[in-house]
N, C-alpha and C. Protein backbone atom coordinates (compact mmCIF):
# COMPACT_ATOMS: atom_id res chain seq x y z
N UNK A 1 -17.29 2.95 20.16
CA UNK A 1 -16.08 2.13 20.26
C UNK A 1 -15.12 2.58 19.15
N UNK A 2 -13.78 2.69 19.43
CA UNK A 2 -12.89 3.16 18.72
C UNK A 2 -11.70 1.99 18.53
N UNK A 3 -11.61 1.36 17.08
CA UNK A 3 -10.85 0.77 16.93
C UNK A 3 -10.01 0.89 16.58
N UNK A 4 -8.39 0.57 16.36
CA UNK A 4 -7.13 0.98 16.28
C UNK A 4 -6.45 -0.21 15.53
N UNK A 5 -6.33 -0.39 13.73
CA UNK A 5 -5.95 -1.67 13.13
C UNK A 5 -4.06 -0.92 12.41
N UNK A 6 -3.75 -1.70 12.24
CA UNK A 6 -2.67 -1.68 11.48
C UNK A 6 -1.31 -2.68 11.62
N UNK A 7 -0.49 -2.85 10.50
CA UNK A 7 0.73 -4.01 10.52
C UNK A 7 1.54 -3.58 11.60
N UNK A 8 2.02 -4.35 12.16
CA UNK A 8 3.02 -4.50 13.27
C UNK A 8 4.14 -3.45 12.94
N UNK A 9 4.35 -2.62 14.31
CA UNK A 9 4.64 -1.30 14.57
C UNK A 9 4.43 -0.34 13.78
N UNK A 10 3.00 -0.53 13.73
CA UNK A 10 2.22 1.06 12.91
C UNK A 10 1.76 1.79 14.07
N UNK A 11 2.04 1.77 15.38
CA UNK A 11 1.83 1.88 16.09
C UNK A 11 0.40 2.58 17.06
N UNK A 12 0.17 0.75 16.96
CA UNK A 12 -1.54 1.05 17.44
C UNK A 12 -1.59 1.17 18.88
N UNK A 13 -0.39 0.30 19.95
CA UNK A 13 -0.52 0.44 21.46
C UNK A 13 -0.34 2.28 21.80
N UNK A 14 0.40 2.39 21.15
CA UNK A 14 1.40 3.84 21.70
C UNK A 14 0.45 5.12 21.28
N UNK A 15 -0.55 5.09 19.93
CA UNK A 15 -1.47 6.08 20.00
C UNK A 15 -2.31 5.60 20.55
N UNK A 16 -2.97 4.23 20.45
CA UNK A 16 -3.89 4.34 21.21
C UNK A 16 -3.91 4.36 23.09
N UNK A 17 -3.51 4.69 23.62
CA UNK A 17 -3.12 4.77 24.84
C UNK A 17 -3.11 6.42 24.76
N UNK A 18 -2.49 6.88 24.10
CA UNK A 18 -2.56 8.57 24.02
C UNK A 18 -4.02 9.08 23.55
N UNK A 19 -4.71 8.65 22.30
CA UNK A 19 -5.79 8.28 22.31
C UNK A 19 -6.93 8.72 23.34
N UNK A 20 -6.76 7.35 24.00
CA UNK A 20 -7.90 7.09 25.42
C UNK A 20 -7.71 8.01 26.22
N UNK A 21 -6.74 8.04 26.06
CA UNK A 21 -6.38 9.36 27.84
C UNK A 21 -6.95 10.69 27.20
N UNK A 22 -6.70 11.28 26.13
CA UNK A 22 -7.64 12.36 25.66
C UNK A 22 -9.13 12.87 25.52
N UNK A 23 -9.52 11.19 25.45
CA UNK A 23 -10.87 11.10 25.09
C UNK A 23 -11.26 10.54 26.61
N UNK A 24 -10.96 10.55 27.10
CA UNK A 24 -11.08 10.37 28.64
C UNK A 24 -11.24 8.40 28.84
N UNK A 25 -11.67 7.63 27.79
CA UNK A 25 -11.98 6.22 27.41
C UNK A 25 -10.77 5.33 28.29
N UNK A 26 -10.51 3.91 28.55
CA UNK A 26 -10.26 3.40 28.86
C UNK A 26 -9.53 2.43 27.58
N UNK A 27 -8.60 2.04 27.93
CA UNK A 27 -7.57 1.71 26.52
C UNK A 27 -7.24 0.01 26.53
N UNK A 28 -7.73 -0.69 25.75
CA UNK A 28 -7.13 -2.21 25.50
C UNK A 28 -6.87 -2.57 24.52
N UNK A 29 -5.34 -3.25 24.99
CA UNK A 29 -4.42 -3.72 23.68
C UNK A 29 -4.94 -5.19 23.75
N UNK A 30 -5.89 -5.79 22.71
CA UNK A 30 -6.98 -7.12 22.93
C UNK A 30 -5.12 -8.12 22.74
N UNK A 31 -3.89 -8.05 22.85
CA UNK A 31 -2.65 -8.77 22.84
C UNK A 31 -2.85 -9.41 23.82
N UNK A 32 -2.69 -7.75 24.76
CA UNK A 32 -2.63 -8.05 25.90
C UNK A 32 -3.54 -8.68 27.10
N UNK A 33 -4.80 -8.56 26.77
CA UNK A 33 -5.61 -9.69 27.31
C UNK A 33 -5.83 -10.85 27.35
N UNK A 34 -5.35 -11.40 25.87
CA UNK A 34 -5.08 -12.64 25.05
C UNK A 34 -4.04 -13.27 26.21
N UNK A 35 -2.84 -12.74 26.21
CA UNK A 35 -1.94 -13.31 26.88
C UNK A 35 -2.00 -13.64 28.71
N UNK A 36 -2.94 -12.21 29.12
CA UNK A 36 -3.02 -12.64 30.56
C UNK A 36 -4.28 -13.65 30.79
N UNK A 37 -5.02 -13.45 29.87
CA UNK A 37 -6.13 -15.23 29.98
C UNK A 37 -5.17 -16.00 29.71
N UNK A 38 -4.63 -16.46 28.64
CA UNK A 38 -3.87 -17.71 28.46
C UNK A 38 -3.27 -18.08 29.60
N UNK A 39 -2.41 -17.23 30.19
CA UNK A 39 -1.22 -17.15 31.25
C UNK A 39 0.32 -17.71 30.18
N UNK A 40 0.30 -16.76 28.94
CA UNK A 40 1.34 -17.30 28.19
C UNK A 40 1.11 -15.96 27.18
N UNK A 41 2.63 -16.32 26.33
CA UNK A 41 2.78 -15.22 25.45
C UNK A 41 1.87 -15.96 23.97
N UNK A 42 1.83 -14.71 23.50
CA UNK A 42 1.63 -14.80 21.77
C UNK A 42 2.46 -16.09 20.81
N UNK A 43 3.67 -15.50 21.04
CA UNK A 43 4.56 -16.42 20.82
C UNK A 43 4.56 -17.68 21.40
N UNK A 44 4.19 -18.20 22.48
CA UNK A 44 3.85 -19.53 22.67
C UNK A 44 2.79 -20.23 22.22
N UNK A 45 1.67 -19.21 22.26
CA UNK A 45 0.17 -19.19 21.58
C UNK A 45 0.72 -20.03 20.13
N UNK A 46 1.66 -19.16 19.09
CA UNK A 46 1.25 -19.39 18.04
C UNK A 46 2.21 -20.84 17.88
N UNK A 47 3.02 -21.11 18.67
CA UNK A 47 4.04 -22.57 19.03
C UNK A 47 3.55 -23.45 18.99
N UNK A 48 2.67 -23.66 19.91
CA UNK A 48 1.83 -24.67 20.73
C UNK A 48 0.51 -24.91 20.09
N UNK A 49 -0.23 -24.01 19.55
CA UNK A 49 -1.46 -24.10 18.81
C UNK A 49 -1.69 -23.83 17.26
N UNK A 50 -0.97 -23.21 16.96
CA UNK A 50 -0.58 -22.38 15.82
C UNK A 50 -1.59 -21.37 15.58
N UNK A 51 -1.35 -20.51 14.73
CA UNK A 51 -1.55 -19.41 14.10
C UNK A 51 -3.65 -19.70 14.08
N UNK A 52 -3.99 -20.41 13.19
CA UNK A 52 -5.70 -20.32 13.26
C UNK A 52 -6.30 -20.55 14.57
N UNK A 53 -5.87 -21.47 15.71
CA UNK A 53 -6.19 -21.01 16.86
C UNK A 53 -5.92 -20.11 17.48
N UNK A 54 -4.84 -19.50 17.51
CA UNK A 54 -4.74 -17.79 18.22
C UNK A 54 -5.58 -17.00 17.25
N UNK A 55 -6.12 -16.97 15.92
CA UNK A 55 -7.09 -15.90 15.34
C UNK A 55 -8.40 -15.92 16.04
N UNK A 56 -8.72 -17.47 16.33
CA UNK A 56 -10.27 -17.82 16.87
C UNK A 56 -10.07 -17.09 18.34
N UNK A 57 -9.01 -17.79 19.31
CA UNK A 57 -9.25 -16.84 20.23
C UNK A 57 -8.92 -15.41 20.16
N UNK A 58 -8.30 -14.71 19.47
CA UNK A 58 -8.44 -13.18 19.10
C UNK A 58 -9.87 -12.63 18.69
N UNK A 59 -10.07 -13.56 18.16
CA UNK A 59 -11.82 -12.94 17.06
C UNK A 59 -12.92 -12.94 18.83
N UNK A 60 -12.65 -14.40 19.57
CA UNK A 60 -13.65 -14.09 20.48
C UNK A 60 -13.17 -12.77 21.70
N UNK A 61 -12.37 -12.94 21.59
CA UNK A 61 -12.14 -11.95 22.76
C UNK A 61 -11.97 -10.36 22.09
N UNK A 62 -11.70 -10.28 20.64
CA UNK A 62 -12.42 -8.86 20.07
C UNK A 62 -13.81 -8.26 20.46
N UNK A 63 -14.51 -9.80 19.93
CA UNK A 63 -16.22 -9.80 20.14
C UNK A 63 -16.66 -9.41 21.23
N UNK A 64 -16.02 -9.82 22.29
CA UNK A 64 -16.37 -9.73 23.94
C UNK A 64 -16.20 -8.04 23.86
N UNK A 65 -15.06 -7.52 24.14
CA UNK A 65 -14.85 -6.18 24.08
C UNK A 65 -15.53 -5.04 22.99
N UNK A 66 -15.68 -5.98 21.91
CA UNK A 66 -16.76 -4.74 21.29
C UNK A 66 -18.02 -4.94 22.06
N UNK A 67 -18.77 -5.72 22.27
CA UNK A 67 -20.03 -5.57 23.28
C UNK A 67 -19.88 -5.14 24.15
N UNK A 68 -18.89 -4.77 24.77
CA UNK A 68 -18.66 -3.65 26.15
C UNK A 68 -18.95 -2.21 26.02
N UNK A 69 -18.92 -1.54 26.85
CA UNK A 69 -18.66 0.25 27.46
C UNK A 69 -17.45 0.30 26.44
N UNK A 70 -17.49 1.53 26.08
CA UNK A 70 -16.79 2.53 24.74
C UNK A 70 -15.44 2.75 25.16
N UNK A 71 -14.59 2.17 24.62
CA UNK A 71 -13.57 1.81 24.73
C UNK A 71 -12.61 2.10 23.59
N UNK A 72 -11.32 2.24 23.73
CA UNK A 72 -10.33 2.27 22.91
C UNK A 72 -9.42 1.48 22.52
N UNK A 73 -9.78 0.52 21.74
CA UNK A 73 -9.10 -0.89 21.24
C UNK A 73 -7.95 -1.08 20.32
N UNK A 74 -6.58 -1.42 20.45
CA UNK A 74 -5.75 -1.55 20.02
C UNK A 74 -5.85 -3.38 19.14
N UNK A 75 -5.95 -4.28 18.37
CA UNK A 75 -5.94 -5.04 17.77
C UNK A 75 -4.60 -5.29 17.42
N UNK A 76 -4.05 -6.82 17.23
CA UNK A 76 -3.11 -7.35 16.41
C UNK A 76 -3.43 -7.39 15.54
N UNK A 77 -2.06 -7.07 14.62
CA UNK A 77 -1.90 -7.10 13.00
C UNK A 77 -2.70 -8.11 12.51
N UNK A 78 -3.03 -9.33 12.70
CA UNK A 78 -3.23 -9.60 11.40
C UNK A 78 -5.04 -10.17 12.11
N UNK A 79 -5.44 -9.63 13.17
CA UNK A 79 -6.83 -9.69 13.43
C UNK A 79 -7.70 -9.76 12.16
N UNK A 80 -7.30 -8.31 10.94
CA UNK A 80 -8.23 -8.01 10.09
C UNK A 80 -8.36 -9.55 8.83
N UNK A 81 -7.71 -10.36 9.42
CA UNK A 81 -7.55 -11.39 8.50
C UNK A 81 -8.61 -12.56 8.80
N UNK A 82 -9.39 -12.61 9.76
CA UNK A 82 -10.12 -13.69 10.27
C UNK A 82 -11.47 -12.57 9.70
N UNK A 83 -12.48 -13.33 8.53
CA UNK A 83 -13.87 -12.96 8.05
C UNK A 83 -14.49 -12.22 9.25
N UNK A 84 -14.82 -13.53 10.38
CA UNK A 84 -15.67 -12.76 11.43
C UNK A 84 -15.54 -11.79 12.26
N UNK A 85 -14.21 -11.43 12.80
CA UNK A 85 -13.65 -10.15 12.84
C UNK A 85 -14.04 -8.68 12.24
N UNK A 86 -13.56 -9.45 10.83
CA UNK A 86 -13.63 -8.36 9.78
C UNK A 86 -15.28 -7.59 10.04
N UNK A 87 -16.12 -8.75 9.98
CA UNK A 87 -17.61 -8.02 10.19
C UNK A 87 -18.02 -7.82 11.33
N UNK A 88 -17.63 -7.91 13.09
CA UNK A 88 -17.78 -7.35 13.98
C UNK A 88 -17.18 -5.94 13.62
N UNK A 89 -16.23 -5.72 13.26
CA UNK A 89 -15.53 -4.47 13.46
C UNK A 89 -16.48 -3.64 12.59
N UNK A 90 -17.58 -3.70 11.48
CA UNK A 90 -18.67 -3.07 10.69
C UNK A 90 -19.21 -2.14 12.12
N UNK A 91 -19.26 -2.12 13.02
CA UNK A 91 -20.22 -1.80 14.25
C UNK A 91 -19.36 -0.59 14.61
N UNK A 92 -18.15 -0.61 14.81
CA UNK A 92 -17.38 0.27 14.89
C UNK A 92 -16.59 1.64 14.36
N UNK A 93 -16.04 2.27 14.90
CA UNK A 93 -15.27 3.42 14.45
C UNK A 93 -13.59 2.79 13.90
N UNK A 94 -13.18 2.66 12.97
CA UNK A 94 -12.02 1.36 12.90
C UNK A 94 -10.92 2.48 12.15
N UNK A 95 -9.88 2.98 13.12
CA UNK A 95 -8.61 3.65 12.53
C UNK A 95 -7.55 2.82 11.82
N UNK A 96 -7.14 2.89 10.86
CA UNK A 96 -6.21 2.39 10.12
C UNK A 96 -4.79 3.30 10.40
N UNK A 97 -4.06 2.90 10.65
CA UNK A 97 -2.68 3.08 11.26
C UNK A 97 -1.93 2.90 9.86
N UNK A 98 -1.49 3.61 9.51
CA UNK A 98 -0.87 3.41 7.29
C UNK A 98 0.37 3.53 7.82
N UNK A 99 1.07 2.24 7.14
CA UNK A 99 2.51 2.58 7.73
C UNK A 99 3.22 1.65 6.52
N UNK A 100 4.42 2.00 5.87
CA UNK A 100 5.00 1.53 4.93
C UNK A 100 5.79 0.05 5.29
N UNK A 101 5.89 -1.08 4.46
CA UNK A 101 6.94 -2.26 5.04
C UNK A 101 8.47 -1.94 5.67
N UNK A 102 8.14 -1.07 5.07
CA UNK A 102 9.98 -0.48 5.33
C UNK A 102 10.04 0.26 6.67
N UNK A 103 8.93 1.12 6.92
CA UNK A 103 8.70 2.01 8.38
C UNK A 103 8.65 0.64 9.25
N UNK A 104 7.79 -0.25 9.08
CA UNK A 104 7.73 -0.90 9.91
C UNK A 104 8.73 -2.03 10.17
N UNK A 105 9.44 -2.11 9.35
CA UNK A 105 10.39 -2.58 10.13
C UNK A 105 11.69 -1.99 10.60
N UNK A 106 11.37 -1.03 10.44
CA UNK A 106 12.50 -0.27 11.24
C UNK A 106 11.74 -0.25 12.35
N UNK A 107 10.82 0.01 12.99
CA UNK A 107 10.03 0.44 13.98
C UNK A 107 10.17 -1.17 14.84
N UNK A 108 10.48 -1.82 14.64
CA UNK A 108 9.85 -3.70 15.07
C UNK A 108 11.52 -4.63 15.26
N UNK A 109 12.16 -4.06 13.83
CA UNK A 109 13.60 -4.54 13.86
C UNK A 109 14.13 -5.91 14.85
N UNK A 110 14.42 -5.31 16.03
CA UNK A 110 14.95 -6.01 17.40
C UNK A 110 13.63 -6.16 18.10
N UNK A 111 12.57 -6.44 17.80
CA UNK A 111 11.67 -7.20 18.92
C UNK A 111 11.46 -8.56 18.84
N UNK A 112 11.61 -8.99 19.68
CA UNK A 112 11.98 -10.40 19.92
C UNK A 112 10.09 -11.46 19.84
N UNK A 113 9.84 -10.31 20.75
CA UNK A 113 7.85 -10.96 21.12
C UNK A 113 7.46 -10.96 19.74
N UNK A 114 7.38 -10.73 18.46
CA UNK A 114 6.51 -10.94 17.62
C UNK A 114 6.74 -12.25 16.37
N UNK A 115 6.13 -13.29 16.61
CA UNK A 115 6.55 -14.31 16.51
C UNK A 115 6.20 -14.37 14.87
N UNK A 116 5.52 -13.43 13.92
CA UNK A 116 5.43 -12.69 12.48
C UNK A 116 6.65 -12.48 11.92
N UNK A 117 7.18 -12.29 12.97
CA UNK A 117 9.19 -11.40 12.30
C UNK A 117 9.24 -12.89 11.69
N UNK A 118 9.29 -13.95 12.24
CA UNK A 118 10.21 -15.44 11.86
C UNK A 118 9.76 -15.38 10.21
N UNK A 119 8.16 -15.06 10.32
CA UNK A 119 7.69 -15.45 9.20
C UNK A 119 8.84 -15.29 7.55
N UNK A 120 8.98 -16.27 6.65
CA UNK A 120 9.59 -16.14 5.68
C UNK A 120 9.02 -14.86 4.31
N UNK A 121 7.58 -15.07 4.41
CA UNK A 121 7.06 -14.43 3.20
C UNK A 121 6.53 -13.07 4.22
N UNK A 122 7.32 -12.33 4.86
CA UNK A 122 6.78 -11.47 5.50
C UNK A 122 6.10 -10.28 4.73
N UNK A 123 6.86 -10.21 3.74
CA UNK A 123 6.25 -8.63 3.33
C UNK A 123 4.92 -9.31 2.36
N UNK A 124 5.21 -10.45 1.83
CA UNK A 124 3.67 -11.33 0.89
C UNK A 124 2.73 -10.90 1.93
N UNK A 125 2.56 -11.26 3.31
CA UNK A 125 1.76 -11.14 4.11
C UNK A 125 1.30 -9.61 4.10
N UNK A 126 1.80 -8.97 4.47
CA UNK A 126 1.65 -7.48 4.94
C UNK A 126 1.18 -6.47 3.58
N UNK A 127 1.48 -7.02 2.40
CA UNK A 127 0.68 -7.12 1.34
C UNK A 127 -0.92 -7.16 1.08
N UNK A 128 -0.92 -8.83 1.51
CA UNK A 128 -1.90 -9.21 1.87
C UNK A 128 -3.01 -8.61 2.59
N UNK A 129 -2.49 -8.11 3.63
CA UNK A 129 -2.96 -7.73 4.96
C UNK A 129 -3.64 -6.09 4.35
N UNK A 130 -3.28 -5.21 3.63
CA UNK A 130 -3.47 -3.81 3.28
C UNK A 130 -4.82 -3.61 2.89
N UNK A 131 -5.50 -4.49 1.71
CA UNK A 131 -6.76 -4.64 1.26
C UNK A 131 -7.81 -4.77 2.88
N UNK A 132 -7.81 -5.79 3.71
CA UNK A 132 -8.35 -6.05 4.59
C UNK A 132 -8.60 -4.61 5.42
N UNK A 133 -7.14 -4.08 5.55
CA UNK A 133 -7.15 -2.73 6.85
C UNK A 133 -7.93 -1.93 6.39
N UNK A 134 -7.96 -2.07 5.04
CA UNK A 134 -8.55 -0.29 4.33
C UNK A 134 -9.88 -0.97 3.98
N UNK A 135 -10.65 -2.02 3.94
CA UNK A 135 -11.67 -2.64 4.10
C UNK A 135 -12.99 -2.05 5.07
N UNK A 136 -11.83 -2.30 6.30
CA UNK A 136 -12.73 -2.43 7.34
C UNK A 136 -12.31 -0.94 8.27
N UNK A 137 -12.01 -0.15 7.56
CA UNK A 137 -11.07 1.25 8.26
C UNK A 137 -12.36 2.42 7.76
N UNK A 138 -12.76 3.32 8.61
CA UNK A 138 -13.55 4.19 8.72
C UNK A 138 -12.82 5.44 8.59
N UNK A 139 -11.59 5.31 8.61
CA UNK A 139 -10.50 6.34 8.97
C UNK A 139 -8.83 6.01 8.39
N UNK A 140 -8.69 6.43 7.70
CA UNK A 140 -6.93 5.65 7.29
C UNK A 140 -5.97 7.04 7.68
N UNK A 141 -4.92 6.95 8.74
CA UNK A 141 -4.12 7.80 9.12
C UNK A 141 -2.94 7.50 8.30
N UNK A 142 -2.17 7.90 7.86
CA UNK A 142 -0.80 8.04 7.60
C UNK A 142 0.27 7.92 9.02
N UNK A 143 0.73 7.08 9.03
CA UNK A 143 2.07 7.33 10.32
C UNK A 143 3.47 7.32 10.05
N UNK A 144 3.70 6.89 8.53
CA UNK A 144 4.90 6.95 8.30
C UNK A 144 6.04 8.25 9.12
N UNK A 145 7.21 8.02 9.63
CA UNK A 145 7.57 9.08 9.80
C UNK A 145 6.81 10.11 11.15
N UNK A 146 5.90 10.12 11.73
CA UNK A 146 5.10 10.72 12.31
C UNK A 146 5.58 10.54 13.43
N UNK A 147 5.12 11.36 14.88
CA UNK A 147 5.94 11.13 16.28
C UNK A 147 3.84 10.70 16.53
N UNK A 148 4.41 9.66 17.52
CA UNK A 148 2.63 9.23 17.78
C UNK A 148 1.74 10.37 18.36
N UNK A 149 2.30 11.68 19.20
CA UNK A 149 1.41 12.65 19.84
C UNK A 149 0.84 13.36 18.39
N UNK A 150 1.84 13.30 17.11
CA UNK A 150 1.18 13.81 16.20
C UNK A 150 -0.37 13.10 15.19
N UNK A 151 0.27 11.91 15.25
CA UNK A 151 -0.76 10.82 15.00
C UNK A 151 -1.94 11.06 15.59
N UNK A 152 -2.26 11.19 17.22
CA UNK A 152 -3.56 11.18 18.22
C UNK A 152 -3.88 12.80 17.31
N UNK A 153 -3.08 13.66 17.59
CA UNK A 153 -3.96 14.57 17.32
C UNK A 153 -4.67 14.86 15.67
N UNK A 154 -3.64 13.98 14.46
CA UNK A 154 -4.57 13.69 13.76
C UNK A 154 -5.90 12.98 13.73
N UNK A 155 -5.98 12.20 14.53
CA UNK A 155 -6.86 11.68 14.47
C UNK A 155 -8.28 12.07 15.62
N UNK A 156 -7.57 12.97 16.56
CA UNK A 156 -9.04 13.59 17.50
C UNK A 156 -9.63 14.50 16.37
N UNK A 157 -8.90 14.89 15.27
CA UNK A 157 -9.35 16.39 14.66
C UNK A 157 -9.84 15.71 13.61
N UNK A 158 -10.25 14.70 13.10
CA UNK A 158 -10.89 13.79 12.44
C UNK A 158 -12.26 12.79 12.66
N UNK A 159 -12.12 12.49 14.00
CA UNK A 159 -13.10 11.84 14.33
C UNK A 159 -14.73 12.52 14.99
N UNK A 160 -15.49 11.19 14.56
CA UNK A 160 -16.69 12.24 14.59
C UNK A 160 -17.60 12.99 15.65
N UNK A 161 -18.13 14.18 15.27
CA UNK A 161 -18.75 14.67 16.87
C UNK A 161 -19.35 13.84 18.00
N UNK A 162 -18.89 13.33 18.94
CA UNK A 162 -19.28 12.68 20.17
C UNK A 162 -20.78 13.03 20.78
N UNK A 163 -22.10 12.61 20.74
CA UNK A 163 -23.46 13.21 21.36
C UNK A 163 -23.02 13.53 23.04
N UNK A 164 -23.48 14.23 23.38
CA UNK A 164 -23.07 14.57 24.99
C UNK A 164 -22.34 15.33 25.22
């Protein structure tokens, strides 16, 4: 299992999707599953329930997909922040996506879906958040600046020999 962590637009959907298709694997952004179970966005998620209930259901539906067929998992930013998370992902291959506050928000700027932008202490957070990624990261890429086809291929020429 190949995991894919980093702060919002370090861009974990866009390599990892390039990613999977290389490695022949099958690619999930665990967002995007979140949202088609709910039948609602993130942003309503975190409205309506707030923020520690969308981690619990993120953490279970991580869990679910790491017990699956070998897969290429894209995670929300701040997944690495819920403990039990943190130690499912021990099982895994876990890429760290390194991307500066400043890259990333140029990269995120005008997106409307990430309901984190509102946040006031944004960069306290993303701070925060750095210790955790490089924690639980088997692999720390650099993306600053980077075009994502360059990213995948850092990271196929890094990762470890596959048995078979």
């Amino acid at each position: 299992m190949i995991v894919i962590v980093g702060f919002m637009g370090a861009g974990k959907t866009t390599v990892g999707q390039l990613l999977a298709a290389k490695l022949g694997l099958p690619f999930t952004d665990i967002d995007v599953v979140i949202e088609r179970r709910a039948g609602r966005s993130i942003p309503q998620i975190f409205a309506t329930e707030g923020e520690p209930a969308f981690r619990a259901l993120e953490h279970e539906t991580t869990a679910e997909f790491l017990g699956g067929p070998d897969a290429v998992l894209a995670l929300g930013g701040g997944a690495v922040e819920h403990l039990a998370t943190r130690q499912v992902l021990r099982r895994s291959h876990v890429i760290y996506l390194k991307v500066t506050y400043e890259e990333s928000m140029l990269r995120i700027a005008h997106d409307e879906h990430r309901p984190m932008l509102r946040s006031p202490d944004l960069q306290a957070i993303f701070q925060r958040r750095l210790a955790s990624y490089e924690a639980v990261a088997t692999q720390i890429i650099a993306a600053d600046g980077r075009p994502p086809d360059a990213v995948c291929l850092d990271i196929l020429g890094r990762l470890p020999a596959r048995p078979g």
